[in-house]
C-alpha atoms as a PDB file:
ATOM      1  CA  UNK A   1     -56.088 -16.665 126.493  1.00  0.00           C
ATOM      2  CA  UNK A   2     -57.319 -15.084 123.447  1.00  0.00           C
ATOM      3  CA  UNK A   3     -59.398 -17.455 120.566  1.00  0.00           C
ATOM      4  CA  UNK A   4     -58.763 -17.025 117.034  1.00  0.00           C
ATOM      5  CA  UNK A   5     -61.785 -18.894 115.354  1.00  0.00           C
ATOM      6  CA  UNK A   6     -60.828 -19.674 111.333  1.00  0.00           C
ATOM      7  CA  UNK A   7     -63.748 -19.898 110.043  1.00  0.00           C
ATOM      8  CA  UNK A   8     -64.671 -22.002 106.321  1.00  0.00           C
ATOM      9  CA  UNK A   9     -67.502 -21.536 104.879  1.00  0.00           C
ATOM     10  CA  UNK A  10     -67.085 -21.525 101.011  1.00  0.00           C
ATOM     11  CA  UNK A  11     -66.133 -24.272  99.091  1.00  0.00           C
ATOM     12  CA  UNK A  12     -64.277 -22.927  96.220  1.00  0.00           C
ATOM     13  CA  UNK A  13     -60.894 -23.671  96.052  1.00  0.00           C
ATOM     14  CA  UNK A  14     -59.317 -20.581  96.859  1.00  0.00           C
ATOM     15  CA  UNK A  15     -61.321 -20.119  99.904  1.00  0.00           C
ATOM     16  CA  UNK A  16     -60.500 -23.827 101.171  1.00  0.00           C
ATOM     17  CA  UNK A  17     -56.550 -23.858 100.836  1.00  0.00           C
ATOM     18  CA  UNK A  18     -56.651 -20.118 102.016  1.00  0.00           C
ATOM     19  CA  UNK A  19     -58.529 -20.941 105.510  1.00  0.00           C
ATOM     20  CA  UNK A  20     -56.782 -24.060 105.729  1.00  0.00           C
ATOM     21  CA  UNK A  21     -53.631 -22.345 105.129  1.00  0.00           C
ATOM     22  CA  UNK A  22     -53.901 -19.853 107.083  1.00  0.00           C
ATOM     23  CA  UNK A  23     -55.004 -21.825 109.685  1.00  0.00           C
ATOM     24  CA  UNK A  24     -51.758 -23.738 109.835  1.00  0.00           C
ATOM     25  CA  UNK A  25     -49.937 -20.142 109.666  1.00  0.00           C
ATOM     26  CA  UNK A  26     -51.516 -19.388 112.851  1.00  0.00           C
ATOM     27  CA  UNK A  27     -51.010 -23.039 114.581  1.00  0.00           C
ATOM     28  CA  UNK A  28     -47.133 -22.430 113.903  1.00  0.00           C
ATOM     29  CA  UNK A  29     -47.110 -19.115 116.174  1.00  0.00           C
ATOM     30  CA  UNK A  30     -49.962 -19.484 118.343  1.00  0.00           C
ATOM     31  CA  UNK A  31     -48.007 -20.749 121.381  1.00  0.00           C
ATOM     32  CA  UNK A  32     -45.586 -17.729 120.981  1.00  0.00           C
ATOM     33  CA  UNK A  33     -48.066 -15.728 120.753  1.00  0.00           C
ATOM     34  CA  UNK A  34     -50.523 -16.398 123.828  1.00  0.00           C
ATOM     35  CA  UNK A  35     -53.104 -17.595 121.520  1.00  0.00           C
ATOM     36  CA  UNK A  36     -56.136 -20.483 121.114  1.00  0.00           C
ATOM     37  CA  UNK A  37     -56.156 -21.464 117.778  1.00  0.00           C
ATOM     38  CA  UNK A  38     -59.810 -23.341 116.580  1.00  0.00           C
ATOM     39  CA  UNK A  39     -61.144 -23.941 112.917  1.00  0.00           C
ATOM     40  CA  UNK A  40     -64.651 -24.225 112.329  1.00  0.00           C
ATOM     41  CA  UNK A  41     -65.912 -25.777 108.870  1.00  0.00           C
ATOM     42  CA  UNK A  42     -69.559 -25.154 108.139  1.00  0.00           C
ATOM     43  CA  UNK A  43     -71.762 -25.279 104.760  1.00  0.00           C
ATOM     44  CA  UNK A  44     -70.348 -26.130 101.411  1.00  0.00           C
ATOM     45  CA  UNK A  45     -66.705 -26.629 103.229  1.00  0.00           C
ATOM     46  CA  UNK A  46     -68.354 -29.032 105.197  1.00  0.00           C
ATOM     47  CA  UNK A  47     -69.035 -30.966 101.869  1.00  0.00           C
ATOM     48  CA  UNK A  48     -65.517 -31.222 100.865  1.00  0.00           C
ATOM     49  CA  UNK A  49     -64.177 -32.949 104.040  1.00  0.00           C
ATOM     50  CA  UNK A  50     -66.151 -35.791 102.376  1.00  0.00           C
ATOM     51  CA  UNK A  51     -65.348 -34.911  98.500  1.00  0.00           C
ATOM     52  CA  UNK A  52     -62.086 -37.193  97.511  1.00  0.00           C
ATOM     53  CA  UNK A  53     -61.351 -34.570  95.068  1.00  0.00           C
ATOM     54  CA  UNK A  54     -60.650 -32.356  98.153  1.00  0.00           C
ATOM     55  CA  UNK A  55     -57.338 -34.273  99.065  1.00  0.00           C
ATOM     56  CA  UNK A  56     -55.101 -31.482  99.415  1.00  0.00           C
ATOM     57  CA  UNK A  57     -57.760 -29.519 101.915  1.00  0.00           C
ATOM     58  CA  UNK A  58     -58.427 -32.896 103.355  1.00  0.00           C
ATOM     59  CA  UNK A  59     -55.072 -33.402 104.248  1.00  0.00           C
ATOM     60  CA  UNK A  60     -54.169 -29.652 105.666  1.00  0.00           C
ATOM     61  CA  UNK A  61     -57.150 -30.374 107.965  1.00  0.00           C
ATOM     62  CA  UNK A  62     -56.127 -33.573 108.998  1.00  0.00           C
ATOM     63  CA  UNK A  63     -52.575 -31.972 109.520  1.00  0.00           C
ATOM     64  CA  UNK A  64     -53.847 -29.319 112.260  1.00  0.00           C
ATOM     65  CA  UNK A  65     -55.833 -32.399 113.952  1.00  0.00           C
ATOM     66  CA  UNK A  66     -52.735 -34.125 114.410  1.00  0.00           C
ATOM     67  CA  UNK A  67     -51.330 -30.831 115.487  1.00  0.00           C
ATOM     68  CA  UNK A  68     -53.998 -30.950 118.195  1.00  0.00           C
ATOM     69  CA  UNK A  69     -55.973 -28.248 116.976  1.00  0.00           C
ATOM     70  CA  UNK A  70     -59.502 -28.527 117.631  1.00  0.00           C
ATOM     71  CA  UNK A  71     -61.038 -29.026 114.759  1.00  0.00           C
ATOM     72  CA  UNK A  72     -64.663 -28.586 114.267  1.00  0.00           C
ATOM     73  CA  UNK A  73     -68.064 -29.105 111.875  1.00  0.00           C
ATOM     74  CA  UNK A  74     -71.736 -28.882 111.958  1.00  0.00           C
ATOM     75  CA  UNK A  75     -73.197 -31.874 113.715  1.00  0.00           C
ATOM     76  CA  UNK A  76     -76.669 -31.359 111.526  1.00  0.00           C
ATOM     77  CA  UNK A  77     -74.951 -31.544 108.276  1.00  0.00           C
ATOM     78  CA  UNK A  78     -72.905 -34.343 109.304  1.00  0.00           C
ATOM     79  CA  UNK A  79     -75.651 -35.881 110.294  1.00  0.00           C
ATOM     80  CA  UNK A  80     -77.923 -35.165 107.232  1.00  0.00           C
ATOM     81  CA  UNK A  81     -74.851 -36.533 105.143  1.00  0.00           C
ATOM     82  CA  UNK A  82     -74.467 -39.959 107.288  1.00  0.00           C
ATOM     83  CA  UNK A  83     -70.924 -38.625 107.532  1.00  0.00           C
ATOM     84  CA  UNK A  84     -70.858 -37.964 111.566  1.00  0.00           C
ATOM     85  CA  UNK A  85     -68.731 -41.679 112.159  1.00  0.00           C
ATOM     86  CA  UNK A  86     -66.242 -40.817 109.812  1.00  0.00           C
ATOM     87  CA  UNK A  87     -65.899 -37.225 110.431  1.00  0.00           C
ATOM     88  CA  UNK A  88     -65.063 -38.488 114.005  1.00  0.00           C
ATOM     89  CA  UNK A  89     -62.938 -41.025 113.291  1.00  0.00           C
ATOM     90  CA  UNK A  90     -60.672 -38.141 111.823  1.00  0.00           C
ATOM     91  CA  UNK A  91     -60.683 -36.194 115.101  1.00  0.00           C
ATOM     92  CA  UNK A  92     -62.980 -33.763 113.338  1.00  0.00           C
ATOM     93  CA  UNK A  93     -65.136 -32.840 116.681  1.00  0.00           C
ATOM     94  CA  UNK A  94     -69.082 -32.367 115.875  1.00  0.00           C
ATOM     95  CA  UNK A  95     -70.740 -28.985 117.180  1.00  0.00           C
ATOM     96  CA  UNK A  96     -74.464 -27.439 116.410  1.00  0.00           C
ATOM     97  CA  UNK A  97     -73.343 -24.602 114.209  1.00  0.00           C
ATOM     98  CA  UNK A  98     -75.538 -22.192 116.638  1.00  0.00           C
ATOM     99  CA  UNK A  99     -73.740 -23.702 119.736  1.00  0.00           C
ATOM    100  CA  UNK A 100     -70.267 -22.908 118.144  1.00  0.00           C
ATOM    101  CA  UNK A 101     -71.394 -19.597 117.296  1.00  0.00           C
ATOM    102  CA  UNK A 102     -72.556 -18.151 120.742  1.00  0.00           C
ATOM    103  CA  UNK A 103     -69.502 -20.064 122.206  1.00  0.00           C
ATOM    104  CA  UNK A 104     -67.634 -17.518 120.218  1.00  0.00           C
ATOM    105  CA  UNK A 105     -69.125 -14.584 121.044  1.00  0.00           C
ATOM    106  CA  UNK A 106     -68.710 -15.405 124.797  1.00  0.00           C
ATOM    107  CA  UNK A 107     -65.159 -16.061 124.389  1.00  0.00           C
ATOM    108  CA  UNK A 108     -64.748 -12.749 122.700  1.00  0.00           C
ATOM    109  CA  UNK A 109     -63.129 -14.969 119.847  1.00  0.00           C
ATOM    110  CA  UNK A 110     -61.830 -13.397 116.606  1.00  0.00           C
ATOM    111  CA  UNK A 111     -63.101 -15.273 113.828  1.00  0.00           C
ATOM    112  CA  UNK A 112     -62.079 -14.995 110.680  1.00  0.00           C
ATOM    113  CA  UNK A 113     -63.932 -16.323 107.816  1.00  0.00           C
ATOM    114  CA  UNK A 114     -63.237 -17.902 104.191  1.00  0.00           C
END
């Protein structure tokens, strides 16, 4: 089945509720559609999965989770933040950003990025 990978990286607003957005756009036909739907957070989005003034992103993430999308972030930055615990104990799953990224280009993925 084909992968579509979204992809946040920035941290400015616009960038977070777009990916996040669009993210759940894709979750709502991706069944219909034949396709694998995965979000990858990495960098400065990273940081506001742990920034309370991040609740609207916070809870669009927590949303596709509880869709059962996979959901994933950089185990060193979680790490480096003490954050790993928590992050898992939101269903957010913890992945070496290089590990996620040549998983991708095996599975011929399209990933988008914001």
């Amino acid at each position: 089945m084909p992968k579509t990978v979204i992809h946040i990286f920035h941290a400015d607003q616009d960038s977070l509720t777009t990916g996040a957005h669009v993210a759940e756009r894709v979750r709502q036909v991706a069944a219909d559609r034949g396709v694998e739907l995965e979000v990858y957070l990495f960098g400065p989005a990273e940081q506001a999965l742990l920034d309370p003034a991040q609740g609207d992103f916070n809870i669009q993430i927590d949303a596709l989770v509880e869709h059962g999308v996979p959901v994933r972030t950089c185990l060193n930055i979680a790490a480096a933040n003490n954050a790993a615990d928590k992050l898992a104990e939101r269903g957010i799953q913890l992945e070496f950003a290089r590990d996620a990224f040549a998983r991708y280009g095996r599975e011929a993925a399209t990933v988008i990025s914001f």
